[in-house]
N, C-alpha and C. Protein backbone atom coordinates (compact mmCIF):
# COMPACT_ATOMS: atom_id res chain seq x y z
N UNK A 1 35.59 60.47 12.68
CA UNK A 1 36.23 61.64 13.26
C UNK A 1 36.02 62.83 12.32
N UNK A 2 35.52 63.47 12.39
CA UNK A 2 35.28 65.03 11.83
C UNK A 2 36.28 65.87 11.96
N UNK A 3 36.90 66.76 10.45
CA UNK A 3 38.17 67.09 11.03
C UNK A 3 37.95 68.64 11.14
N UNK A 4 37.76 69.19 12.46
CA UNK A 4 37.53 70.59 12.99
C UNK A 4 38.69 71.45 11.99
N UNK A 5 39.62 71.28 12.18
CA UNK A 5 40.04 72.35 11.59
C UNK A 5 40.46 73.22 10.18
N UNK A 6 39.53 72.41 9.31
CA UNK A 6 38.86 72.79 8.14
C UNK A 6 37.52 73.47 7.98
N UNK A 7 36.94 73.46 9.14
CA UNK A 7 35.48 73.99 9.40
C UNK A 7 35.43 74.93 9.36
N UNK A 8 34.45 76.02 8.94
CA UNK A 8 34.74 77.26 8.58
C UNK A 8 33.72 77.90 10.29
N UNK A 9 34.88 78.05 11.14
CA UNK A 9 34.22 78.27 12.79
C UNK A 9 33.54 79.85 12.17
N UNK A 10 34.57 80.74 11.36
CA UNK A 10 34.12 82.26 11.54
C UNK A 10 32.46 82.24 10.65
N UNK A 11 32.36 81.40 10.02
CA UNK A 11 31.50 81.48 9.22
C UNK A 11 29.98 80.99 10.09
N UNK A 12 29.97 79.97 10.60
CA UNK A 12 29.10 79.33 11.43
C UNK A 12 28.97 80.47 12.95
N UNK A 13 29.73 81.14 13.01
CA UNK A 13 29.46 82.55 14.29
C UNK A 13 28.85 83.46 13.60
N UNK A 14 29.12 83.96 12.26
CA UNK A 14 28.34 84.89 11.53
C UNK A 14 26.87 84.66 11.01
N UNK A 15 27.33 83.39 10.74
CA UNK A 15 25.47 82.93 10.59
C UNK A 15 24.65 82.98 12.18
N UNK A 16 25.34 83.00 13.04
CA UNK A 16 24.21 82.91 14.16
C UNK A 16 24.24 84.28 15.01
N UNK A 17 24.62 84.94 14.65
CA UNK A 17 24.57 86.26 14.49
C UNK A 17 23.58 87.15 13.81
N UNK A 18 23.65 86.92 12.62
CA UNK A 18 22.43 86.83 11.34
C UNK A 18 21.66 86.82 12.21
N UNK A 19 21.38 85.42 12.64
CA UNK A 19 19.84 84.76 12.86
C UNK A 19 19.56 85.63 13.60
N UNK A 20 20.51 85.72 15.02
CA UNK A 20 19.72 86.38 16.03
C UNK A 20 19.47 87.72 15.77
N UNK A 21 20.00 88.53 15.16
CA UNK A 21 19.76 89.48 14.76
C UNK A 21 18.36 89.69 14.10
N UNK A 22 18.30 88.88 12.91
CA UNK A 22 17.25 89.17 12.20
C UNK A 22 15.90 88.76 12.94
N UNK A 23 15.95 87.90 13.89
CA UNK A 23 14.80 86.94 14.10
C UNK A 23 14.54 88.18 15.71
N UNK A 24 15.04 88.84 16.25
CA UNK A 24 15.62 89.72 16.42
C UNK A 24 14.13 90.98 16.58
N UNK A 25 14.76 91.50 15.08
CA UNK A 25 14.36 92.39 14.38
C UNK A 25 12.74 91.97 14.26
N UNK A 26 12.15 90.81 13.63
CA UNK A 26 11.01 90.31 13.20
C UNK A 26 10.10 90.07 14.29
N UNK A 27 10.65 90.06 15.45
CA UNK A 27 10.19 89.71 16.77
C UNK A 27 9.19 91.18 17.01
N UNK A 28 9.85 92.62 17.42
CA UNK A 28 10.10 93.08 17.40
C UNK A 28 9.01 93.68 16.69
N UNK A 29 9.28 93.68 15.34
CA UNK A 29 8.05 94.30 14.07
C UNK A 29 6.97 93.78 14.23
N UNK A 30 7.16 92.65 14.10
CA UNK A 30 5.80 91.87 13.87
C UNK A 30 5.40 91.27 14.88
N UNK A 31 4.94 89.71 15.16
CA UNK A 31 4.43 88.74 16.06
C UNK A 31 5.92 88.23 16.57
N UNK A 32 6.11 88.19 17.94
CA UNK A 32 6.98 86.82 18.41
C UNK A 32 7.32 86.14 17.96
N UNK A 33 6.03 85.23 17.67
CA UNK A 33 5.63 83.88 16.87
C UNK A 33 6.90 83.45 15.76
N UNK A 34 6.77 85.13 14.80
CA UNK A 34 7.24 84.55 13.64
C UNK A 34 8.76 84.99 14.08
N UNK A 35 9.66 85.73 14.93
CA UNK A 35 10.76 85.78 15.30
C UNK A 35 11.28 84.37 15.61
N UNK A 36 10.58 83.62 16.60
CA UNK A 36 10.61 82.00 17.04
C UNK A 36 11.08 81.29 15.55
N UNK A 37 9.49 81.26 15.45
CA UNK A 37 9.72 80.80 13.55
C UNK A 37 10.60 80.90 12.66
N UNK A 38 10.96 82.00 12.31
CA UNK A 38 12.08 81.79 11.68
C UNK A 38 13.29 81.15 12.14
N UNK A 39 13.78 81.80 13.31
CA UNK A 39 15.00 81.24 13.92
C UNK A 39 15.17 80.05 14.16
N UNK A 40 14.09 79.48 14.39
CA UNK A 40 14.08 77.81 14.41
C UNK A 40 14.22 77.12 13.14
N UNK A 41 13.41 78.12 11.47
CA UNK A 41 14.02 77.36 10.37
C UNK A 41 15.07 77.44 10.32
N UNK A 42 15.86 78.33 10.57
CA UNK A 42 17.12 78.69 10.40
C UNK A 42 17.95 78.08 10.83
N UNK A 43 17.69 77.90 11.90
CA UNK A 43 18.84 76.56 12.50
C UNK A 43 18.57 74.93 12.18
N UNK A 44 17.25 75.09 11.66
CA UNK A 44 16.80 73.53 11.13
C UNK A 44 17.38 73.56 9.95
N UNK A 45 17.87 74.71 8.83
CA UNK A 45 18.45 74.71 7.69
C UNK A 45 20.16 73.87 7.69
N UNK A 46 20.18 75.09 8.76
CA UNK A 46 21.80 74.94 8.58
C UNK A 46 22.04 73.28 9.09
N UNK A 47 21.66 72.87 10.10
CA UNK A 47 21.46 71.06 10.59
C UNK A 47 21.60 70.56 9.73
N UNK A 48 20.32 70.66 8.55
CA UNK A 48 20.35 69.66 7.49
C UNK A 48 21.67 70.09 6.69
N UNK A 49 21.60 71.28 6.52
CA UNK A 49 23.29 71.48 5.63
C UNK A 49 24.43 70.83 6.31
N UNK A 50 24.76 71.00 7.23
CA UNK A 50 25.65 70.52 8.36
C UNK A 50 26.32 68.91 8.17
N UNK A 51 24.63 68.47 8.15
CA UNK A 51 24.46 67.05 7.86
C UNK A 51 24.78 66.52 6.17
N UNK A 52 23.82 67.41 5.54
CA UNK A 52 24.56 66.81 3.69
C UNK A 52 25.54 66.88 3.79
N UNK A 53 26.47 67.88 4.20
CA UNK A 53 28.29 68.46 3.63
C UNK A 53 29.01 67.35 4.75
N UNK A 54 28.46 66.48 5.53
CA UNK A 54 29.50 65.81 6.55
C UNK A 54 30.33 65.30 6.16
N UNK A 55 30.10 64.54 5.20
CA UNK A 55 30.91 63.66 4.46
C UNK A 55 32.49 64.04 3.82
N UNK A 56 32.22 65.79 3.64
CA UNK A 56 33.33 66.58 2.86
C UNK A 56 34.04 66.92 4.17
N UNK A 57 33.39 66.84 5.73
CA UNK A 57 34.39 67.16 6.58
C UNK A 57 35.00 65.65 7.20
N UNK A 58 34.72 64.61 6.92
CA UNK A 58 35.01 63.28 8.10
C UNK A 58 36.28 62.84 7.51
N UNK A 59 37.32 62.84 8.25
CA UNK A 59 38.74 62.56 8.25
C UNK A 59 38.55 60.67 7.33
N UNK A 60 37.67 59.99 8.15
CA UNK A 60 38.10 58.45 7.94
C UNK A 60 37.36 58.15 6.24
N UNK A 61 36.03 59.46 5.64
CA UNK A 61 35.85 59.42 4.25
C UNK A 61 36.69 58.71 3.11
N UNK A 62 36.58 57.61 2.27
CA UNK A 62 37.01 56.44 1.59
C UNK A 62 37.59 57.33 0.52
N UNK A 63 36.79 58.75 0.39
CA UNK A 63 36.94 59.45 -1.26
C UNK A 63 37.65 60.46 -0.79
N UNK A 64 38.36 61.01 0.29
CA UNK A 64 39.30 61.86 0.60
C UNK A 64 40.81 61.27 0.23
């Protein structure tokens, strides 16, 4: 069980905000391509972050 209400919700809306913004912007300037591109690392970042830190959010965690 993951415990939501330790999750930082405002923080995870501001990052995707960011993204779209910036990826956005890069679209825009430059190639498509790399607007796509980025925004897709970007959300492949935060996943894997999401995923390392789980452990610091899961209620049933042995070391909480």
């Amino acid at each position: 069980m993951i415990n939501t209400k330790d999750l930082p919700i405002k923080d995870i809306l501001i990052s995707g905000v960011i993204i779209f913004v910036v990826s956005t912007l890069i679209t825009n300037i430059f190639n498509p391509l790399w607007g796509v591109t980025y925004a897709f690392g970007n959300i492949l970042t935060l996943t894997f972050l999401g995923w390392l830190y789980k452990d610091s959010w899961d209620l049933n965690n042995k070391n909480n």
